[in-house]
ModelCIF file with pLDDT and N, C-alpha, C, O atoms, coordinates in Angstrom:
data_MODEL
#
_entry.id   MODEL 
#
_entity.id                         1 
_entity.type                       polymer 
_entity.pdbx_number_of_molecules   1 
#
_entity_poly.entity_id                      1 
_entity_poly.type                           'polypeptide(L)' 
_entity_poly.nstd_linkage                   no 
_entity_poly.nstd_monomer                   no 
_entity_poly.pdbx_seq_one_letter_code       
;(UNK)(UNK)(UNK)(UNK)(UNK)(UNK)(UNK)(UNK)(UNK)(UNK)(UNK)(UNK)(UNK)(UNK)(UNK)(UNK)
(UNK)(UNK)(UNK)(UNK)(UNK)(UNK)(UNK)(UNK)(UNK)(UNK)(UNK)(UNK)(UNK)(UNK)(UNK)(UNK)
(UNK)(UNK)(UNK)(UNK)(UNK)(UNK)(UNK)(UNK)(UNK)(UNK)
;
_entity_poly.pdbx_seq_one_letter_code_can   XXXXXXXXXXXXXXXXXXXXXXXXXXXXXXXXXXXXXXXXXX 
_entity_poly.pdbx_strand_id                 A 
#
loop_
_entity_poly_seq.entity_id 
_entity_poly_seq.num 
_entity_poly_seq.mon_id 
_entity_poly_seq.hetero 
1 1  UNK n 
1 2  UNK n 
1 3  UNK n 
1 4  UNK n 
1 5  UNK n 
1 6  UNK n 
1 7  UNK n 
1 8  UNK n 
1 9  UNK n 
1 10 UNK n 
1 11 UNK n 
1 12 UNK n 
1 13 UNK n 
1 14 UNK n 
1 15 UNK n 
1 16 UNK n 
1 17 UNK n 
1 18 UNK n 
1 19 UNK n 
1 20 UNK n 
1 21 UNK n 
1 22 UNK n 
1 23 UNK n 
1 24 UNK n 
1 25 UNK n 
1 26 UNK n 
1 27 UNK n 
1 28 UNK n 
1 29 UNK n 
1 30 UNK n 
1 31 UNK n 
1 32 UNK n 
1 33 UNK n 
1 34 UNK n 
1 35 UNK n 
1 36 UNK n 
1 37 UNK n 
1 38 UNK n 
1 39 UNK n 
1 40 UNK n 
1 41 UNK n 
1 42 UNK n 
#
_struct_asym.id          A 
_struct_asym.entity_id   1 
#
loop_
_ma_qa_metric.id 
_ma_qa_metric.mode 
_ma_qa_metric.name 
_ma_qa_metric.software_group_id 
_ma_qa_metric.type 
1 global pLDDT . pLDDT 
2 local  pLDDT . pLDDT 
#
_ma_qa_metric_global.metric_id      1 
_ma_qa_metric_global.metric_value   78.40 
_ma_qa_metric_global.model_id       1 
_ma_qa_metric_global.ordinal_id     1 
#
loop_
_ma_qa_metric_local.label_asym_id 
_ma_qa_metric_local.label_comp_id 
_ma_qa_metric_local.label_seq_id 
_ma_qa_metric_local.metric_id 
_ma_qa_metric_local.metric_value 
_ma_qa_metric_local.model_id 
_ma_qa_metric_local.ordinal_id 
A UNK 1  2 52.00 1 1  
A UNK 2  2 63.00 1 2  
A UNK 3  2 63.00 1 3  
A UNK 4  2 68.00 1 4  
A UNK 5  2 71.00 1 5  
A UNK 6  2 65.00 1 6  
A UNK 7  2 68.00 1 7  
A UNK 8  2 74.00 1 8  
A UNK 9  2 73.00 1 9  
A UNK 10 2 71.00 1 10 
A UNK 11 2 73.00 1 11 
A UNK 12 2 77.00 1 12 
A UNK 13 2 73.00 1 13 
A UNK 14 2 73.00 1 14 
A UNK 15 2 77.00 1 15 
A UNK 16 2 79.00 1 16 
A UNK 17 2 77.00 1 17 
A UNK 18 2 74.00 1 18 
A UNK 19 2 81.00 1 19 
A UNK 20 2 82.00 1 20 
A UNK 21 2 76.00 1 21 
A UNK 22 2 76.00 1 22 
A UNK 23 2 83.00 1 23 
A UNK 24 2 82.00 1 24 
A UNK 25 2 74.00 1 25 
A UNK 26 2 78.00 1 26 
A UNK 27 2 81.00 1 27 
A UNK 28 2 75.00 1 28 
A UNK 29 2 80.00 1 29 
A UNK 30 2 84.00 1 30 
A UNK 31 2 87.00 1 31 
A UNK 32 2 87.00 1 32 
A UNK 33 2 85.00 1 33 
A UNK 34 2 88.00 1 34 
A UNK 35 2 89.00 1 35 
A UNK 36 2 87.00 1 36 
A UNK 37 2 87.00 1 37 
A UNK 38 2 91.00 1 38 
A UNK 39 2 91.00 1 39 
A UNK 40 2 90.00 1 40 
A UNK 41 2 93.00 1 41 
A UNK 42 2 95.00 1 42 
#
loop_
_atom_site.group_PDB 
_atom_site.id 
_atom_site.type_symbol 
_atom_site.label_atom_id 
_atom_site.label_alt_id 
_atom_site.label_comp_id 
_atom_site.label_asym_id 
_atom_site.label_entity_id 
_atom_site.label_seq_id 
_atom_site.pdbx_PDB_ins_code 
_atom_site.Cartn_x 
_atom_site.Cartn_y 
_atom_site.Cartn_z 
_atom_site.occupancy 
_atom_site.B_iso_or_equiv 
_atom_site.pdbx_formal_charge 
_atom_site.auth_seq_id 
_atom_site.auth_comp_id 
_atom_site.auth_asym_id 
_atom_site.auth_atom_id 
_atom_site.pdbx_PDB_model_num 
ATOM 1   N N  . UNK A 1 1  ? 75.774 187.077 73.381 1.00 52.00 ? 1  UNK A N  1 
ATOM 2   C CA . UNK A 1 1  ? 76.947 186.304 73.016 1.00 52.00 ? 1  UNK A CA 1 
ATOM 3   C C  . UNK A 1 1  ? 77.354 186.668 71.594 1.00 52.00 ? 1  UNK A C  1 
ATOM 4   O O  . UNK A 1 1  ? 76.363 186.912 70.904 1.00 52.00 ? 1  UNK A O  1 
ATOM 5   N N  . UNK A 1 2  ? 78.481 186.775 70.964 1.00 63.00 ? 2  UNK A N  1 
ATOM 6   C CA . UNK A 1 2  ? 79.116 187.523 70.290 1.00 63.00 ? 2  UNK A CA 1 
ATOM 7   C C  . UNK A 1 2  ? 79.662 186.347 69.292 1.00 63.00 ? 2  UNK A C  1 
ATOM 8   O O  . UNK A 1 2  ? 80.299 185.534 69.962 1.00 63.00 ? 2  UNK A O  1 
ATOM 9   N N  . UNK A 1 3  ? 79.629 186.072 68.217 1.00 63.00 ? 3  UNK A N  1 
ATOM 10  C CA . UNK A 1 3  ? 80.373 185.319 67.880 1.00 63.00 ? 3  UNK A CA 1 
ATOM 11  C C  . UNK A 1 3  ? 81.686 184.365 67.546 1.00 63.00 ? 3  UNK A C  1 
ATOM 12  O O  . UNK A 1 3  ? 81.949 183.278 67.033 1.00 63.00 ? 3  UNK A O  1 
ATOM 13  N N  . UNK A 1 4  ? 82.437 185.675 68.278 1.00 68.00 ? 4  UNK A N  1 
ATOM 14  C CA . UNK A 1 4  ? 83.732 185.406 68.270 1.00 68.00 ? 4  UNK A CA 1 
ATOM 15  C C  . UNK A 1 4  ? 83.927 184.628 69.586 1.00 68.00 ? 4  UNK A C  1 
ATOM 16  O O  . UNK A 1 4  ? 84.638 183.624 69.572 1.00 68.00 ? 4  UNK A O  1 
ATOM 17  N N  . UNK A 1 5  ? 83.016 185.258 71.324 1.00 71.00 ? 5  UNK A N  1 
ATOM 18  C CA . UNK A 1 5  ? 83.047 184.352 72.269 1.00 71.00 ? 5  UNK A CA 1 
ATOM 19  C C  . UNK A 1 5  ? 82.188 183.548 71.798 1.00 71.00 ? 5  UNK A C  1 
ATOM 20  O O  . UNK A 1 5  ? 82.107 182.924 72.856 1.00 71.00 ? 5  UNK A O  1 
ATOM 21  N N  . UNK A 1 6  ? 81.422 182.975 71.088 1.00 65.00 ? 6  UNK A N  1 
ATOM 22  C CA . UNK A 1 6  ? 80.899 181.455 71.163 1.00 65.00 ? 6  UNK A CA 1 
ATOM 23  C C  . UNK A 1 6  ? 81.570 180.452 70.501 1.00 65.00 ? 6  UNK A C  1 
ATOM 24  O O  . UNK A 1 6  ? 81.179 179.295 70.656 1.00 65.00 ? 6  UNK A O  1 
ATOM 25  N N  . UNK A 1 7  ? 82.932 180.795 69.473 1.00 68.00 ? 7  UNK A N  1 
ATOM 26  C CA . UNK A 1 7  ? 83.790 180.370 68.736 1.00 68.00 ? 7  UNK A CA 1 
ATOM 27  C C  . UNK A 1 7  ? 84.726 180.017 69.762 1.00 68.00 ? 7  UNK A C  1 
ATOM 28  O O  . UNK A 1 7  ? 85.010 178.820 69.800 1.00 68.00 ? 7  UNK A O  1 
ATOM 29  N N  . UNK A 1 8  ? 85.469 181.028 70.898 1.00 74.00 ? 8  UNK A N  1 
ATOM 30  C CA . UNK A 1 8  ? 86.107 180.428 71.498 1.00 74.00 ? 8  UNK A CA 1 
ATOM 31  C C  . UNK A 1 8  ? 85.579 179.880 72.499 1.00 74.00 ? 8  UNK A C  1 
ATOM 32  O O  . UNK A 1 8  ? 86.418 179.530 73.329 1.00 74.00 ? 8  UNK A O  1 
ATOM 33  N N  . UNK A 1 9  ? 84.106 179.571 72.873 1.00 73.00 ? 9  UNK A N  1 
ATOM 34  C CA . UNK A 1 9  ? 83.691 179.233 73.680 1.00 73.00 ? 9  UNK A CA 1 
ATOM 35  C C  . UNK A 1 9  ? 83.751 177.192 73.423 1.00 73.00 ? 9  UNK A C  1 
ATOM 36  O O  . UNK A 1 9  ? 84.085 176.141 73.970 1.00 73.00 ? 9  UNK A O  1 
ATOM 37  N N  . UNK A 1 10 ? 83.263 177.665 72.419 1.00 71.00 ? 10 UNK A N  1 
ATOM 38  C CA . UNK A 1 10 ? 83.256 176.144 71.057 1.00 71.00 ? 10 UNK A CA 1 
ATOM 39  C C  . UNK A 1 10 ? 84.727 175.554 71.247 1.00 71.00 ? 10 UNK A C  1 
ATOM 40  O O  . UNK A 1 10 ? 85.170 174.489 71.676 1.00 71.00 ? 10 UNK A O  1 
ATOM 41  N N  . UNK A 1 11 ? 85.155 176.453 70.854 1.00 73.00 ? 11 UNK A N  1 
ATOM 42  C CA . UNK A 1 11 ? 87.106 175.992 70.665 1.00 73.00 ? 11 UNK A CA 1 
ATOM 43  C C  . UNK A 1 11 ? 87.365 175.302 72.060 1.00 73.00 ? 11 UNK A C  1 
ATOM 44  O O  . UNK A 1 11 ? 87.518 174.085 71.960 1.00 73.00 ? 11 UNK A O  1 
ATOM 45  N N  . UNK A 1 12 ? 87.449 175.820 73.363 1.00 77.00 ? 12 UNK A N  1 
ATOM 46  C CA . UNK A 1 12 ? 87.482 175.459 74.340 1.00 77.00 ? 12 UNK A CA 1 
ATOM 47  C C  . UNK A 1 12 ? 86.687 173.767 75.006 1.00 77.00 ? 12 UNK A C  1 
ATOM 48  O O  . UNK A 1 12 ? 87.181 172.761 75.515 1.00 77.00 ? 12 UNK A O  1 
ATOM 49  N N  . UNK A 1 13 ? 85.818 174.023 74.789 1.00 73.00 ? 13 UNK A N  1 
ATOM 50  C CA . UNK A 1 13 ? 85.045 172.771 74.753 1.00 73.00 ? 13 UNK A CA 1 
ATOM 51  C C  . UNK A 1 13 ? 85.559 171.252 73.964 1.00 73.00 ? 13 UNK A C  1 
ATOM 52  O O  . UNK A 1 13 ? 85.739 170.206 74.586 1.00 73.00 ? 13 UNK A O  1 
ATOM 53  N N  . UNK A 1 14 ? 85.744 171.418 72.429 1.00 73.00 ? 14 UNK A N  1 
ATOM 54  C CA . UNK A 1 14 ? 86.627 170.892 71.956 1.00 73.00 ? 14 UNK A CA 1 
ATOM 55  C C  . UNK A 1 14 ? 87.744 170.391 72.331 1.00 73.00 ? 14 UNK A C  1 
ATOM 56  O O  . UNK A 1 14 ? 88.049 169.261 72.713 1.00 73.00 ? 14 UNK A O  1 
ATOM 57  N N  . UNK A 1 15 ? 88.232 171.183 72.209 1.00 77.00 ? 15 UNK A N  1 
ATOM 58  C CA . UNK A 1 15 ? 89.574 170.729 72.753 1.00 77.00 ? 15 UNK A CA 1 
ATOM 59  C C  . UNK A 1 15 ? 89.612 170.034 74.295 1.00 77.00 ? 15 UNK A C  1 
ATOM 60  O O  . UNK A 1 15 ? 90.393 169.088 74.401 1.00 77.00 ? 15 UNK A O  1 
ATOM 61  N N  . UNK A 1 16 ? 89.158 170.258 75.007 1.00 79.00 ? 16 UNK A N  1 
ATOM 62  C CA . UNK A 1 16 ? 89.108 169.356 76.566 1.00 79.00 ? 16 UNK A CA 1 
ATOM 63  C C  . UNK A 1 16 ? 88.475 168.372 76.195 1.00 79.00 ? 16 UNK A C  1 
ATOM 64  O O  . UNK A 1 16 ? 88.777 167.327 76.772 1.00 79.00 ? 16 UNK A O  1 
ATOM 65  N N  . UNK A 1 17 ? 87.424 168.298 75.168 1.00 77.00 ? 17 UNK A N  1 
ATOM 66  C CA . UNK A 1 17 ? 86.946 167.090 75.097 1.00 77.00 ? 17 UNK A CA 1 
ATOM 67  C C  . UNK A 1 17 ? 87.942 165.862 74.231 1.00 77.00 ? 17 UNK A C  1 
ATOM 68  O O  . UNK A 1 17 ? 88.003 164.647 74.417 1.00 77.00 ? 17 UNK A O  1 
ATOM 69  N N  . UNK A 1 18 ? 88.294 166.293 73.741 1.00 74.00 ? 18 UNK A N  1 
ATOM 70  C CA . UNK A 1 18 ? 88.892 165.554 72.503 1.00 74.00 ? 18 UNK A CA 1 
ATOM 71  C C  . UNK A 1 18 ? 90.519 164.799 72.765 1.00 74.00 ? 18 UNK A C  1 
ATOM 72  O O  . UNK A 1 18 ? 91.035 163.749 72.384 1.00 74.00 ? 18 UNK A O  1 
ATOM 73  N N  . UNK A 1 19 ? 91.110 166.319 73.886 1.00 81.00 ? 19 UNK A N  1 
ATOM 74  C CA . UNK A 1 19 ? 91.990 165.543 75.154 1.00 81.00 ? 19 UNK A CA 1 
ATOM 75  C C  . UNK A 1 19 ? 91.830 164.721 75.699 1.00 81.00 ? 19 UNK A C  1 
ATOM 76  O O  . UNK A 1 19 ? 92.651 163.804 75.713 1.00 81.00 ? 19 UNK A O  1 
ATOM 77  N N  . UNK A 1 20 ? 90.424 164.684 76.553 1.00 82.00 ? 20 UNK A N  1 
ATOM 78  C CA . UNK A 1 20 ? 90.140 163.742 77.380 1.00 82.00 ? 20 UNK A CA 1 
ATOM 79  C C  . UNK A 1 20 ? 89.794 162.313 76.368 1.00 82.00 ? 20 UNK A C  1 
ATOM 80  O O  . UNK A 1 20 ? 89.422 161.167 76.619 1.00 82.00 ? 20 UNK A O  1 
ATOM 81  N N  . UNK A 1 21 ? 89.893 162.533 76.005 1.00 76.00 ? 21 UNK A N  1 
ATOM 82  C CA . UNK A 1 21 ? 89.876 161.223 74.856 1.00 76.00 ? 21 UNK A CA 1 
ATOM 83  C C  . UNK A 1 21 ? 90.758 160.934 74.570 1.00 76.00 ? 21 UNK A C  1 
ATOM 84  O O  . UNK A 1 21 ? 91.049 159.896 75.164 1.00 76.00 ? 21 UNK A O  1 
ATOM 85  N N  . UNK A 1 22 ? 91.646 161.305 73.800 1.00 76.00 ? 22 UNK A N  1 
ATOM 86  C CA . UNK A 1 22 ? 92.909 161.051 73.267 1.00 76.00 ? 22 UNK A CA 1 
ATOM 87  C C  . UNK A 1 22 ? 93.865 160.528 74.617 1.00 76.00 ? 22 UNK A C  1 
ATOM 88  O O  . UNK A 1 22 ? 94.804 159.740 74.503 1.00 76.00 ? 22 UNK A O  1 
ATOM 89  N N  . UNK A 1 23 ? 93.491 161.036 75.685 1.00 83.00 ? 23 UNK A N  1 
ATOM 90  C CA . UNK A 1 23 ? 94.474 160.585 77.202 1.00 83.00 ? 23 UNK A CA 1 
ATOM 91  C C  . UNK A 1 23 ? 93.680 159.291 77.210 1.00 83.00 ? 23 UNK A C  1 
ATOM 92  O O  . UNK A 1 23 ? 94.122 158.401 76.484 1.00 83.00 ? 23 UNK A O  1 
ATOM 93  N N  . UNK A 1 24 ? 92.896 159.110 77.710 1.00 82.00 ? 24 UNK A N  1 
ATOM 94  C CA . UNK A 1 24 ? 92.238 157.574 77.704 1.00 82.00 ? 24 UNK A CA 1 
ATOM 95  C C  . UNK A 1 24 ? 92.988 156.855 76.451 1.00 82.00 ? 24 UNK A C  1 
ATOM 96  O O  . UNK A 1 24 ? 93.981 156.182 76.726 1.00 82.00 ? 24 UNK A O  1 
ATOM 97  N N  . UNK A 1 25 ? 92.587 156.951 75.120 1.00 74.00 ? 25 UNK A N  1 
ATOM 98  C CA . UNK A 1 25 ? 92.976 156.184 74.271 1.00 74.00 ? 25 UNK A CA 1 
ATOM 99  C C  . UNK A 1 25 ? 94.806 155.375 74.181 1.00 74.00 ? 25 UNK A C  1 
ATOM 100 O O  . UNK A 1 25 ? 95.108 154.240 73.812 1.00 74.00 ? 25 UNK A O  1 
ATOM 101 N N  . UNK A 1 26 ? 95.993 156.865 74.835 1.00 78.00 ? 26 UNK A N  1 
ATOM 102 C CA . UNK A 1 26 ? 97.153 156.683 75.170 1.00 78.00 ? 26 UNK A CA 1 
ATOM 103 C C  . UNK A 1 26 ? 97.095 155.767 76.333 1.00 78.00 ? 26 UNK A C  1 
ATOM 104 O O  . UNK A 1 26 ? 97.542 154.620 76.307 1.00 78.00 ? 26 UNK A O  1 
ATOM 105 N N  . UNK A 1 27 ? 96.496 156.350 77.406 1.00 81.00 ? 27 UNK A N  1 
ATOM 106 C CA . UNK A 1 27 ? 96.468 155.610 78.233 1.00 81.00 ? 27 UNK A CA 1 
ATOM 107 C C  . UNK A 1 27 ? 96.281 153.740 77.867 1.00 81.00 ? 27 UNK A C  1 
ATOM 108 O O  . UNK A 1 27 ? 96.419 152.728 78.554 1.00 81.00 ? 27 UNK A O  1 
ATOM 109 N N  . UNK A 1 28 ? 96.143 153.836 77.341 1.00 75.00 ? 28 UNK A N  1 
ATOM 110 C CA . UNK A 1 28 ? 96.117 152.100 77.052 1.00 75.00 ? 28 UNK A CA 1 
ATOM 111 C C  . UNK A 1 28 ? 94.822 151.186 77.068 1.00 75.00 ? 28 UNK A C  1 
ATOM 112 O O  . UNK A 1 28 ? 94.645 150.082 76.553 1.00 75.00 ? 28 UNK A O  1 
ATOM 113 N N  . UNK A 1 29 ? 93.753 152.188 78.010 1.00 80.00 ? 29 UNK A N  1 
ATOM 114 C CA . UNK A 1 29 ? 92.181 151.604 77.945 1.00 80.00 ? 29 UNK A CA 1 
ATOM 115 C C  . UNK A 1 29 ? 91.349 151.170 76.787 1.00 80.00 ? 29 UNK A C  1 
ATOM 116 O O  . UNK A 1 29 ? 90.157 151.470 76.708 1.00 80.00 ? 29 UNK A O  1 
ATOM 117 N N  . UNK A 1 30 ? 91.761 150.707 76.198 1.00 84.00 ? 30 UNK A N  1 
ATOM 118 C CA . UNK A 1 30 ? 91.378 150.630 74.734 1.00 84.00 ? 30 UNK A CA 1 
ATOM 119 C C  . UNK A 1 30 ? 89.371 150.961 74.896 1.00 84.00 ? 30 UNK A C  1 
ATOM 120 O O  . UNK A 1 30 ? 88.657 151.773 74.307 1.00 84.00 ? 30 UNK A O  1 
ATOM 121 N N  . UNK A 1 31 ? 89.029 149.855 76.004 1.00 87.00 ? 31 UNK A N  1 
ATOM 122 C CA . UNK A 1 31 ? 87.621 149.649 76.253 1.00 87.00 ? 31 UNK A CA 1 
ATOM 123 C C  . UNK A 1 31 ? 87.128 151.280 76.799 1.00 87.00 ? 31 UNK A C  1 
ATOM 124 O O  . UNK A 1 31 ? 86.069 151.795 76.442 1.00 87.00 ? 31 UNK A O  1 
ATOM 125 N N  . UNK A 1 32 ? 87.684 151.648 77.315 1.00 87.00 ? 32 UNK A N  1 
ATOM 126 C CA . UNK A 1 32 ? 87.183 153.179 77.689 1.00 87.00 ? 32 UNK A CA 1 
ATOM 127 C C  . UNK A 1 32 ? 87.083 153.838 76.681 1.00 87.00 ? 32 UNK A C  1 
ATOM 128 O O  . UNK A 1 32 ? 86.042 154.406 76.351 1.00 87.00 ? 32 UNK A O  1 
ATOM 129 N N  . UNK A 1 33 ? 87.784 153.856 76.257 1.00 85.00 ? 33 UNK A N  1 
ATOM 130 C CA . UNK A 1 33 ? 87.932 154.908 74.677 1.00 85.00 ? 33 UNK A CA 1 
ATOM 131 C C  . UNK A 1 33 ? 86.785 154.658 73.892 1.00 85.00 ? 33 UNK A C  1 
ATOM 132 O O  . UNK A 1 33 ? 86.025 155.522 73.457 1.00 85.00 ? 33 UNK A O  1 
ATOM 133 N N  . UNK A 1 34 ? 86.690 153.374 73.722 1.00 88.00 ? 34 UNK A N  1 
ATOM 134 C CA . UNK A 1 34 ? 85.318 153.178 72.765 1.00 88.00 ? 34 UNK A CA 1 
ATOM 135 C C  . UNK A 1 34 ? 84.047 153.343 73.365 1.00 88.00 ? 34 UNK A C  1 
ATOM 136 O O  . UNK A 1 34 ? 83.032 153.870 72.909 1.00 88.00 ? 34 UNK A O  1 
ATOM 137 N N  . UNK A 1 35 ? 84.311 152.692 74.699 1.00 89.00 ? 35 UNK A N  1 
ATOM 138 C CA . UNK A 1 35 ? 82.660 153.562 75.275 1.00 89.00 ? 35 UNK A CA 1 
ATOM 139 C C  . UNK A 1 35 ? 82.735 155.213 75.237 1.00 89.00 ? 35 UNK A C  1 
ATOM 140 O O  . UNK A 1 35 ? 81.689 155.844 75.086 1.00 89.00 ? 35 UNK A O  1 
ATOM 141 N N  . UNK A 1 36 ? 84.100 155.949 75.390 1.00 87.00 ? 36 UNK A N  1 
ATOM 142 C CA . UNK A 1 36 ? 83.504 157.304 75.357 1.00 87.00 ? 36 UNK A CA 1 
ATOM 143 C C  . UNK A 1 36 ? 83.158 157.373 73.672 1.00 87.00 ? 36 UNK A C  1 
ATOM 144 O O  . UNK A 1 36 ? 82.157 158.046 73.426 1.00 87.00 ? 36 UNK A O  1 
ATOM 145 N N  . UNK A 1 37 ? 83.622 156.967 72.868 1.00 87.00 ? 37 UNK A N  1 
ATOM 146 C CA . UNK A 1 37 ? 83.442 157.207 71.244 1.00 87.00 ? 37 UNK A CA 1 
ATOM 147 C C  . UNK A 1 37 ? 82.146 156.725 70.857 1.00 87.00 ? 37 UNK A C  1 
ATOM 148 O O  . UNK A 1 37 ? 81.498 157.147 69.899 1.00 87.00 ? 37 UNK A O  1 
ATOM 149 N N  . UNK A 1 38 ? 81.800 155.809 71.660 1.00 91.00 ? 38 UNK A N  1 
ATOM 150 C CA . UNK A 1 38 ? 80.771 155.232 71.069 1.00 91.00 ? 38 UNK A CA 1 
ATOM 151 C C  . UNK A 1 38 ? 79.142 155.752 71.966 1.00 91.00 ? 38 UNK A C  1 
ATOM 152 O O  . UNK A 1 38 ? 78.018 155.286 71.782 1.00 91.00 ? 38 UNK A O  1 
ATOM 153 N N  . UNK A 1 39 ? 79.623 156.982 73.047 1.00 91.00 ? 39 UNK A N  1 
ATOM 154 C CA . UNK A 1 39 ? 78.747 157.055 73.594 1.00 91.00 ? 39 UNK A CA 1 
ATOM 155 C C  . UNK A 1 39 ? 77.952 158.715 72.875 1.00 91.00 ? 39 UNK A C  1 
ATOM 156 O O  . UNK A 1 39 ? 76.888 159.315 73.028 1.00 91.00 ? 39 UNK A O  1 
ATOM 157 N N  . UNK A 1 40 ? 79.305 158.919 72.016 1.00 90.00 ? 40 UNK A N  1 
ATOM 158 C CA . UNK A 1 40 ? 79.437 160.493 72.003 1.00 90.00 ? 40 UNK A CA 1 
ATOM 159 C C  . UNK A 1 40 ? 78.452 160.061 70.196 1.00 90.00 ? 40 UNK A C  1 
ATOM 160 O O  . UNK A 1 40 ? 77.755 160.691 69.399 1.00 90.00 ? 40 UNK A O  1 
ATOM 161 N N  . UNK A 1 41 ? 78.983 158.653 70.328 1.00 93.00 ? 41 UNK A N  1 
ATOM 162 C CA . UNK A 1 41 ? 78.136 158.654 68.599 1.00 93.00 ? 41 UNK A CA 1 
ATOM 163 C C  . UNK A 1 41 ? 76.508 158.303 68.584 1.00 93.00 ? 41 UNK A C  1 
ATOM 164 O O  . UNK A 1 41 ? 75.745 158.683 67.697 1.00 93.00 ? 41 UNK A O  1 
ATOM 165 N N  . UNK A 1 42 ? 76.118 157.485 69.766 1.00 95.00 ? 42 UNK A N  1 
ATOM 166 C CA . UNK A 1 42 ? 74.773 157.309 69.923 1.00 95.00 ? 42 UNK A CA 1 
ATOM 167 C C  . UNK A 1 42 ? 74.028 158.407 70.545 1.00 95.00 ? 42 UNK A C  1 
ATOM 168 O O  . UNK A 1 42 ? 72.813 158.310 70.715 1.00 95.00 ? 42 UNK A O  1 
#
């Protein structure tokens, strides 16, 4: 693995994750959002 693919490998990951969060949070679930935030912090 090369550093540049584990950067965009990284990048990729990120970003879907951080979507999928940010859609929950729009979405209006307030309570979802914090269990994913709060699951990703414990």
């Amino acid at each position: 693995v090369t550093p540049r693919s584990a950067f965009i490998l990284r990048f990729i990951s990120t970003v879907a994750l951080w979507t999928v969060a940010l859609l929950i949070m729009f979405s209006g679930y307030e309570i979802l959002f914090w269990v994913l935030i709060s699951g990703f912090g414990m």
